[in-house]
Protein backbone atom coordinates (compact mmCIF):
# COMPACT_ATOMS: atom_id res chain seq x y z
CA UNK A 1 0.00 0.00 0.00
CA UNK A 2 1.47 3.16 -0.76
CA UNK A 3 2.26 5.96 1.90
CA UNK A 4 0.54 9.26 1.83
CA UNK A 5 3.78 10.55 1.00
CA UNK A 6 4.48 8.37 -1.86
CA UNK A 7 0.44 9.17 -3.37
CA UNK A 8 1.01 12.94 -2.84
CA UNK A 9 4.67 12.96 -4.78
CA UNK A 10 2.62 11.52 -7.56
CA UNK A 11 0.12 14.32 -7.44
CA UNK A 12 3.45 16.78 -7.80
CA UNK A 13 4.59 14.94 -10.63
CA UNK A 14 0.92 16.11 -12.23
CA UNK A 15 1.60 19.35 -10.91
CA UNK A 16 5.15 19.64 -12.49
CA UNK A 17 3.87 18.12 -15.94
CA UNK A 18 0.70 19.87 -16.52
CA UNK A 19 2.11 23.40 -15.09
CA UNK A 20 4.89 23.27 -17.56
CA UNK A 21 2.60 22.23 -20.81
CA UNK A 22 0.21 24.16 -23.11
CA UNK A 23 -2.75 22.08 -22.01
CA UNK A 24 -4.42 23.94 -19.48
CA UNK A 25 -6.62 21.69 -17.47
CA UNK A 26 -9.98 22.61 -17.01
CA UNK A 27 -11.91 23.07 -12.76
CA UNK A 28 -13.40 19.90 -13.71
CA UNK A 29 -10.26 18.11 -14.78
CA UNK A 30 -8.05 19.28 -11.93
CA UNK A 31 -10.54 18.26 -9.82
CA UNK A 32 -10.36 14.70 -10.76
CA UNK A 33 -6.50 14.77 -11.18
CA UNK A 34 -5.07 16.53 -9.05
CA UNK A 35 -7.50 17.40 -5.62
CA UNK A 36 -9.51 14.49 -5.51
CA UNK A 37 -6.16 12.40 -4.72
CA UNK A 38 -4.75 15.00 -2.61
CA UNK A 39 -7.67 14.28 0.09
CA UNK A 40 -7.66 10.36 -0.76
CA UNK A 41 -4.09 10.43 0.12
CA UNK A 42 -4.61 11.47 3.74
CA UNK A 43 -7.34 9.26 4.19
CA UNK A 44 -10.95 10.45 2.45
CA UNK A 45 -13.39 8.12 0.93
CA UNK A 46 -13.96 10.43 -2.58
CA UNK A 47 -16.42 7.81 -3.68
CA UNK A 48 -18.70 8.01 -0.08
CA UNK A 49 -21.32 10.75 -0.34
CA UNK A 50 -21.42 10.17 3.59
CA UNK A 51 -17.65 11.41 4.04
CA UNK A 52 -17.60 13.65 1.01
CA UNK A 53 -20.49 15.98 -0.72
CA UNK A 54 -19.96 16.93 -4.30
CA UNK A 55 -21.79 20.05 -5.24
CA UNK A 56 -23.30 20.39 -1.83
CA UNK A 57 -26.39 22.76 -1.08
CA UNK A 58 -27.70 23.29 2.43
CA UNK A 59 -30.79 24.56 0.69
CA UNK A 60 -31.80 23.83 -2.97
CA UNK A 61 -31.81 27.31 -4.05
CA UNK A 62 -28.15 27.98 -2.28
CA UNK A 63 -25.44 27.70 -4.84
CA UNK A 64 -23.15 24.84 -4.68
CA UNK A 65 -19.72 24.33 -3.20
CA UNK A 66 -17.62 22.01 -4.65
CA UNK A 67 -16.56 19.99 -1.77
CA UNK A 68 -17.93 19.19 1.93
CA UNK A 69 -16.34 17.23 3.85
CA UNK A 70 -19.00 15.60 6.74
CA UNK A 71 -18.57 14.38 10.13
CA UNK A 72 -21.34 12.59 11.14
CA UNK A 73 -23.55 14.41 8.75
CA UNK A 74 -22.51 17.69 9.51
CA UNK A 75 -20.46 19.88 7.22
CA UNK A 76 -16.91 20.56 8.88
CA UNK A 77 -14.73 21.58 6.07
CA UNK A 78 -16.00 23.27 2.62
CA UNK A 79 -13.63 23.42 -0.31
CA UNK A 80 -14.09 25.44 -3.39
CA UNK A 81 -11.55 24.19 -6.42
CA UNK A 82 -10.18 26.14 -9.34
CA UNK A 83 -8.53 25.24 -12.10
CA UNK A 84 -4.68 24.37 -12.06
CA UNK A 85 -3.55 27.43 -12.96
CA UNK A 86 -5.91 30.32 -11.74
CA UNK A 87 -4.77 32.63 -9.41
CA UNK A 88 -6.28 31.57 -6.08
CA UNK A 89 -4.16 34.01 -3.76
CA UNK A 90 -6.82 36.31 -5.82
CA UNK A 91 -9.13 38.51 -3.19
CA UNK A 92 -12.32 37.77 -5.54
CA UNK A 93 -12.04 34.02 -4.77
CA UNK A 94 -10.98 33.99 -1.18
CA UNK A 95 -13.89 36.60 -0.30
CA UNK A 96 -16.78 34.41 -1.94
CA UNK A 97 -15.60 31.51 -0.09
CA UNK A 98 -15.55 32.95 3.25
CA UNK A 99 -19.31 34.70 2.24
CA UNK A 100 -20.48 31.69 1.43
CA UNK A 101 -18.66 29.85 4.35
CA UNK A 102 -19.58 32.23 7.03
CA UNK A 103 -23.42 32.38 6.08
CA UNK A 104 -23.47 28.24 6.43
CA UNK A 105 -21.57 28.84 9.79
CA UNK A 106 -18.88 26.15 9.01
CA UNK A 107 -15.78 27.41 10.33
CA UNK A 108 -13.22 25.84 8.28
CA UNK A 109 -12.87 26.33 4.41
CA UNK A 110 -10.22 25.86 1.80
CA UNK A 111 -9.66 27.63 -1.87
CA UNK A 112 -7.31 25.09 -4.03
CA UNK A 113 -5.95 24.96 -7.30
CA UNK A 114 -4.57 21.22 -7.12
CA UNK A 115 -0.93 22.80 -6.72
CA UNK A 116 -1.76 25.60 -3.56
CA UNK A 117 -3.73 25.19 -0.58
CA UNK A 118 -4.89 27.97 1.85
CA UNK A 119 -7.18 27.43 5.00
CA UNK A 120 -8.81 29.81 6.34
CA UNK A 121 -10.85 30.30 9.88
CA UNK A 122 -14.56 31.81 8.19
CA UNK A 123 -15.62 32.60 11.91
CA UNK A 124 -12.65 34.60 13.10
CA UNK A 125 -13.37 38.04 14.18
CA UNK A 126 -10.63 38.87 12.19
CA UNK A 127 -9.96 40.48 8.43
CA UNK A 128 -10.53 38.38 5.99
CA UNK A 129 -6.67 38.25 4.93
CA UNK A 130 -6.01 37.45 8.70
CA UNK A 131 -8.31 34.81 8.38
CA UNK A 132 -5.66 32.75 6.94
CA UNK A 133 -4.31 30.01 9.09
CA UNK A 134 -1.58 28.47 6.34
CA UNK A 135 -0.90 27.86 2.76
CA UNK A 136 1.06 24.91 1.31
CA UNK A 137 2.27 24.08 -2.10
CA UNK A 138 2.73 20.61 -3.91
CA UNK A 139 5.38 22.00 -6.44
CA UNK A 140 7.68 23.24 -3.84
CA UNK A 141 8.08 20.09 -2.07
CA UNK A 142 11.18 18.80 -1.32
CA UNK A 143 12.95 22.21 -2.59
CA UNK A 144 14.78 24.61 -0.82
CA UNK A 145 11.87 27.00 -0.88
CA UNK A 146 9.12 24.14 0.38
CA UNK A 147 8.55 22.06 2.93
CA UNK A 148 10.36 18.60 3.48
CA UNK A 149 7.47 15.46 2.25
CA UNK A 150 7.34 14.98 6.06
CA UNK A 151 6.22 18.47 6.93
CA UNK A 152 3.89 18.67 4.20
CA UNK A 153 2.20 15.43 5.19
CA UNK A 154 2.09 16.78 8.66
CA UNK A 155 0.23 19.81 7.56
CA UNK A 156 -1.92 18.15 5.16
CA UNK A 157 -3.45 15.43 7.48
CA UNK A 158 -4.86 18.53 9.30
CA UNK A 159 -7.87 18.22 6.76
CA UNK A 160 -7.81 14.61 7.32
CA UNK A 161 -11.35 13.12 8.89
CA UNK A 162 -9.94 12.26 12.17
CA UNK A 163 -8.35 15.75 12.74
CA UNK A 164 -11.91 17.28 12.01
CA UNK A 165 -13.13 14.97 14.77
CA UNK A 166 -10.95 15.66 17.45
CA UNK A 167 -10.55 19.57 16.88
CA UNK A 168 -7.17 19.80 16.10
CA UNK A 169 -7.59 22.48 13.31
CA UNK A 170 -9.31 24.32 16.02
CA UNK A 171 -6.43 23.87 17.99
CA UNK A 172 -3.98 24.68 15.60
CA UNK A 173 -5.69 28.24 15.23
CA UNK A 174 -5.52 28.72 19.00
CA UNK A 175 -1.85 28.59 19.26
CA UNK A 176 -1.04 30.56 15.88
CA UNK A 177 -3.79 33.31 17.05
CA UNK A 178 -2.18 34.21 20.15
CA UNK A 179 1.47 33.53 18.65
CA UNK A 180 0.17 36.39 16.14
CA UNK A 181 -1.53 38.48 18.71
CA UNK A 182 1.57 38.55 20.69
CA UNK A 183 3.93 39.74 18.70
CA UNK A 184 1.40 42.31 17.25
CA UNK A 185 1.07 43.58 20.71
CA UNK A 186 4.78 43.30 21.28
CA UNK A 187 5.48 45.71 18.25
CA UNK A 188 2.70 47.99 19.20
CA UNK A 189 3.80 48.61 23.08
CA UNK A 190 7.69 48.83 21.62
CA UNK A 191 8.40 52.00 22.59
CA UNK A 192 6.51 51.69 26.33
CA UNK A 193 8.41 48.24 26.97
CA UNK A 194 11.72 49.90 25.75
CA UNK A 195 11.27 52.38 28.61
CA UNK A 196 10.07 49.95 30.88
CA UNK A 197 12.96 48.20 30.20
CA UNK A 198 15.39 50.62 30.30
CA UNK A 199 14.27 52.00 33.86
CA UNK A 200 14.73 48.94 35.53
CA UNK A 201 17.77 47.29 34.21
CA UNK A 202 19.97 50.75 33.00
CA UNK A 203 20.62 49.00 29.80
CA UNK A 204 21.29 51.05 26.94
CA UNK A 205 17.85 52.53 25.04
CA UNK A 206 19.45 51.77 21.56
CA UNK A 207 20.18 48.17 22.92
CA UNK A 208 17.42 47.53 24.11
CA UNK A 209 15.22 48.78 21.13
CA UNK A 210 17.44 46.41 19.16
CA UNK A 211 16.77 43.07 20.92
CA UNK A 212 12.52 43.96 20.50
CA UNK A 213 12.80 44.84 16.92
CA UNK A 214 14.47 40.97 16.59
CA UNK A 215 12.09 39.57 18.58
CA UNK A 216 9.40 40.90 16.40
CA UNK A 217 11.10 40.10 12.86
CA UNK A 218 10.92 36.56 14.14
CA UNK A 219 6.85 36.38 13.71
CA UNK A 220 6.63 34.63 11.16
CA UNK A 221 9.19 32.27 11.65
CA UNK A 222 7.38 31.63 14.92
CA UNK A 223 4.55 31.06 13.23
CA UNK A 224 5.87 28.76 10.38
CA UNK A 225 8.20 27.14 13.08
CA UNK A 226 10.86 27.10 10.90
CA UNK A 227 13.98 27.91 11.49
CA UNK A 228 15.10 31.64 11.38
CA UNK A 229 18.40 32.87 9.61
CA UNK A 230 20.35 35.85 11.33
CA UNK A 231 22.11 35.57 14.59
CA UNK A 232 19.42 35.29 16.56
CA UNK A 233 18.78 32.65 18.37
CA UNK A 234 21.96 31.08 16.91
CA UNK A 235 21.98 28.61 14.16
CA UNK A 236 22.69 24.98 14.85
CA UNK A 237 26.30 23.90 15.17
CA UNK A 238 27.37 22.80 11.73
CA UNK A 239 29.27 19.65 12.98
CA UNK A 240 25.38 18.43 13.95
CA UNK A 241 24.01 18.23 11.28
CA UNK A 242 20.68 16.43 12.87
CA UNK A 243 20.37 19.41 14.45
CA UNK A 244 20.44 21.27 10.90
CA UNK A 245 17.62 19.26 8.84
CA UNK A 246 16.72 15.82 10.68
CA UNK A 247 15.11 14.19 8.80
CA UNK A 248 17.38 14.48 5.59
CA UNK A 249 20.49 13.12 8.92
CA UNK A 250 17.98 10.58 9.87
CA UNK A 251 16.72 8.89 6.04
CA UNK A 252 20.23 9.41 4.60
CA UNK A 253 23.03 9.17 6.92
CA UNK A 254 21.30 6.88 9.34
CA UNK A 255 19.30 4.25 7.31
CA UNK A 256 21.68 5.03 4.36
CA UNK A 257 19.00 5.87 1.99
CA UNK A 258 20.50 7.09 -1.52
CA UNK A 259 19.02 10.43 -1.64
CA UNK A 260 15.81 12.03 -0.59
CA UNK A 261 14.49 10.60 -4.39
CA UNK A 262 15.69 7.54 -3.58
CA UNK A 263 14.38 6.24 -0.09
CA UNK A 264 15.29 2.87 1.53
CA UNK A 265 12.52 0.13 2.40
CA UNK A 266 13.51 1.43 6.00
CA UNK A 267 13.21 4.75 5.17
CA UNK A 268 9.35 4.70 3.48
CA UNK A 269 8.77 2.09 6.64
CA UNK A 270 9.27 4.79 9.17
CA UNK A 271 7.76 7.26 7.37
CA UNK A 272 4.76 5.28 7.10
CA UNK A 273 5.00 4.58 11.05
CA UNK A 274 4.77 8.22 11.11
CA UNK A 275 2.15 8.86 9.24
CA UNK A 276 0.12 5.95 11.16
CA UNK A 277 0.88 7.78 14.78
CA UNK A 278 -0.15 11.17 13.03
CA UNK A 279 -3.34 10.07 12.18
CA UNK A 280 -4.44 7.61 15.18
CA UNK A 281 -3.22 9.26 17.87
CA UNK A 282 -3.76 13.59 17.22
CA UNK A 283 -3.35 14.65 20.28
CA UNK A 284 0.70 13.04 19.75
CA UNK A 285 3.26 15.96 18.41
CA UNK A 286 5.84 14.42 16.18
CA UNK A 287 7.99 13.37 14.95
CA UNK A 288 10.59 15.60 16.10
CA UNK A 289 13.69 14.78 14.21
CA UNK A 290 16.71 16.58 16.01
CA UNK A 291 17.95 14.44 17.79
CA UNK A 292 21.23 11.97 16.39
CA UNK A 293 20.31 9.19 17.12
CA UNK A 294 16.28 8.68 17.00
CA UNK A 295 13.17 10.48 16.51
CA UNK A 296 10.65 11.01 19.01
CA UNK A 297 7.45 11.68 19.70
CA UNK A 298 6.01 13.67 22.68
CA UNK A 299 2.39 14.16 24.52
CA UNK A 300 2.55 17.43 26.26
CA UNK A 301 6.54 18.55 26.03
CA UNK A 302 7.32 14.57 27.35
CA UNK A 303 8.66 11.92 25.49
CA UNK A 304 5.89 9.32 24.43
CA UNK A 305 7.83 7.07 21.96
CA UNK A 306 10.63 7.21 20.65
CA UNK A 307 12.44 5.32 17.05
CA UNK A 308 16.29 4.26 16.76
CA UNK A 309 16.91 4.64 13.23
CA UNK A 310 19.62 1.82 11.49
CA UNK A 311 19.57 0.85 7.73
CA UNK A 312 17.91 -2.43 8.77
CA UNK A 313 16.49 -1.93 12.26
CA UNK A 314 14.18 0.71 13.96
CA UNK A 315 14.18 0.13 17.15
CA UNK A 316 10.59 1.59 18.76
CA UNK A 317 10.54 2.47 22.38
CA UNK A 318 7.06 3.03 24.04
CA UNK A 319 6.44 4.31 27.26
CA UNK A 320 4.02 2.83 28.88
CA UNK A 321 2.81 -0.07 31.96
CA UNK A 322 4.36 -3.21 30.18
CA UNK A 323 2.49 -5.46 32.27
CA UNK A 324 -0.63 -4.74 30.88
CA UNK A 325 0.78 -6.33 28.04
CA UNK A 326 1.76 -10.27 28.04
CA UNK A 327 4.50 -11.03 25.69
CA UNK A 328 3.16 -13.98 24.43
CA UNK A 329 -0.31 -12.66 24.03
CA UNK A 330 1.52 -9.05 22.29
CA UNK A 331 4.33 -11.38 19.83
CA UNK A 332 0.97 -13.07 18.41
CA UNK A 333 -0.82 -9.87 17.58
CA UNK A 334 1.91 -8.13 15.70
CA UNK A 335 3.30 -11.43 14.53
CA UNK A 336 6.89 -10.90 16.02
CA UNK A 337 9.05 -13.18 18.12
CA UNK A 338 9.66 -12.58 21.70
CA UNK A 339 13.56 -11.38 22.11
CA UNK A 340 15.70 -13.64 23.91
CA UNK A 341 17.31 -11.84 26.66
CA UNK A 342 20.03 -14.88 27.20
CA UNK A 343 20.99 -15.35 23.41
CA UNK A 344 23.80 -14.90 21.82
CA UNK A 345 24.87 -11.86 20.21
CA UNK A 346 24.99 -13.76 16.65
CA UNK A 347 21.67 -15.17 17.62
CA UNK A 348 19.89 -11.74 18.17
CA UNK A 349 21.57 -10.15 15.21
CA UNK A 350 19.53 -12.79 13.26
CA UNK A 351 16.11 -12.70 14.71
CA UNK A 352 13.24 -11.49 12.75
CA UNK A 353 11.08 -8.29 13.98
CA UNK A 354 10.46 -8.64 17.81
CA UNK A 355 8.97 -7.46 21.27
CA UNK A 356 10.47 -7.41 24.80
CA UNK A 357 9.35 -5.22 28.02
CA UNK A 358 12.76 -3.38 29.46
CA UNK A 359 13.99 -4.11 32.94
CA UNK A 360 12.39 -1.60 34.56
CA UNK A 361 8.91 -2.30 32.79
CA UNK A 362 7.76 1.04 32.35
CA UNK A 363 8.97 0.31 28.16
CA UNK A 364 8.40 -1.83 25.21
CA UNK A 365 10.90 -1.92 22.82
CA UNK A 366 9.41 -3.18 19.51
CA UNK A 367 12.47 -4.11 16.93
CA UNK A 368 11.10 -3.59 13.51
CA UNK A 369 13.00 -5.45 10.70
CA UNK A 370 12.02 -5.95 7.23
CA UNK A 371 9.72 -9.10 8.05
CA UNK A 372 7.41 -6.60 9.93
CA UNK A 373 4.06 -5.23 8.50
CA UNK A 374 3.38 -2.08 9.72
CA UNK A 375 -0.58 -2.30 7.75
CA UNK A 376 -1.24 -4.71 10.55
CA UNK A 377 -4.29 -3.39 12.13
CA UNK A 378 -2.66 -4.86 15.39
CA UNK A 379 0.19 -2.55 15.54
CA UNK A 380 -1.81 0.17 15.26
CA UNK A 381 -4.43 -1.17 18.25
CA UNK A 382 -1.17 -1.53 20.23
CA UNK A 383 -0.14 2.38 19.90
CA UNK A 384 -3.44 3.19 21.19
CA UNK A 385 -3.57 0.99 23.97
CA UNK A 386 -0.08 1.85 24.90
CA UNK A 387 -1.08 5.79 24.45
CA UNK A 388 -3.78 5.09 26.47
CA UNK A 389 -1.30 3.30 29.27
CA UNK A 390 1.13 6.23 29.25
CA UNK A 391 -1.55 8.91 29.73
CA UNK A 392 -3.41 6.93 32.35
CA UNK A 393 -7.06 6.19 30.57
């Protein structure tokens, strides 16, 4: 089965090919092409008029909009398309979506063009420009100007069905707002807090003046959460280069991928354990790739679980009580051996995938080796129950 990353590099491809020829594809034809398998990749039914409305009216005279996406019958996300290559960042279109958005009350809506996507907030109190809560584009992936597969994905599955469930989008908007709102209010009061600050501490007005105006050019780098150039905060060292762009240290230098292009079994393996923790478990923040030696993945600031990259082995360590889960009982379910404490080193190196509690049994470490399926409806079960285990439910 192929990851979501894999389906939406395909959709690029499109992108690439029909942006650079003299056809120019039609609403109806980008539709079909290029949007329908951008939402199919993160996990939408196209084909279910219970998940997905074409042409849906609240009321037969309303007119239509091309996409609503339902949650238990009730519209949640509306998405107008356009063709490939209209101009979506155009004020006409983004105004007669929120219109039409804000008189059906559904808060979230999207304008999309197959190659850009921007989400918008229809019930903020808030211009409509400000309305905007991101924008993410399929042609700049995996180029110094986009974001990484990963990061895309990551943003993407913020549409997906499950996200809409649990709120995150709402979430999502809660943190930006008052990121915004903060450093609005931080450039607004400059001058007071530069007095402020210069009464109580003696430092220098010019000096002072100089650390807020940094603060405040880093808005939208907060708000991105990218990393900002400058000298301020200081860039990683460049002898850590984990620490630089993760996931490039991690898929390349650690599981010895060829390139980026060129991903290992390994490599698409973790990425599709990512992509299954992403979309069960929403309330998880990950993967975080900067460390050198593994990835992790946190609920509230603390390590959850954590993966030891290799070229052949990832090594996945779950917090959690291990003695709600028998070995025997757990090695059936994900169809893994139970590791032999008292073998030999030869004799582990050869094992297939397996599952052992650590010493202390507040772990499981689950060794993933080729052999392992990852689809395995079990292995999924298991993250939840083990989420459930580490956050006491």
């Amino acid at each position: 089965m192929p990851t979501s990353g894999e389906l939406i590099k395909k959709v690029q491809e499109k992108v690439l090919h029909f942006g650079a020829s003299q056809l120019s594809l039609s609403e109806t034809e980008t539709r079909r092409a290029l949007i329908d398998p951008i939402f199919a990749a993160i996990g939408w039914d196209m084909g279910n008029p219970i998940a997905v409305r074409m042409e849906w009216r609240k009321n037969p005279g309303d007119n239509p909009v091309d996409y609503a996406f339902m949650i238990n019958g009730v519209p949640k996300l509306l998405v107008e398309a356009e063709r490939l290559k209209a101009d979506i960042t155009s004020r006409k279109w983004r105004d007669q979506l929120l219109l039409y958005s804000t008189q059906l009350g559904v808060k979230w809506c999207a304008l999309t063009n197959g190659n850009i996507i921007r989400i918008y907030n229809s019930l903020a109190e808030e211009a409509a420009a400000d309305k905007l809560l991101f924008e993410i584009e399929l042609k700049t992936i995996d180029t110094p100007v986009g974001l990484s597969i990963c990061a895309f994905i990551n943003k993407l599955l913020l549409l997906s069905e499950e996200s809409l469930k649990t709120g995150k989008l709402d979430e999502v908007w809660d943190n930006i707002y008052t990121t915004r709102k903060v450093f609005d209010h931080l450039k607004d009061q400059k001058d007071t807090l530069v007095d402020d600050i210069v009464k109580d501490t003696k430092i220098t007005k010019k000096s002072v003046g100089e650390v807020l105006d940094r603060i405040v050019g880093l808005r939208e780098s907060f708000l991105e959460g990218d990393q900002v150039d400058g000298n301020w905060p200081p860039p990683p060292p460049v002898n850590k280069p984990w620490l630089i762009d993760g996931e490039k240290w991690h898929l390349i230098s650690n599981i010895k991928s060829k390139s980026m292009e060129q991903l290992s079994d390994t490599a698409k393996r973790l990425l599709r354990i990512n992509e299954i923790i992403n979309h069960i478990l929403p309330d998880v923040t990950g993967p975080h790739w900067g460390q050198k030696g593994y990835i992790s993945f946190k609920v509230k600031n603390t390590i959850w679980l954590s993966v030891s990259t290799s070229s052949r082995t990832l090594d996945v360590h779950v917090k959690c009580d291990a003695n709600q889960f028998p070995l025997e009982d757990l090695s059936q379910r994900l169809g893994v051996r139970i590791f032999d404490r008292e073998a030999k080193f030869s004799e582990k190196f050869g094992l297939p995938s397996s599952i052992k509690k650590t010493e202390n049994e507040t772990n499981m470490l689950l060794k993933i080796k080729p052999d392992f399926d990852v689809e395995n409806e079990e292995f999924s079960n298991f993250l939840k129950e083990a989420y459930e285990s580490f956050v006491g439910k």
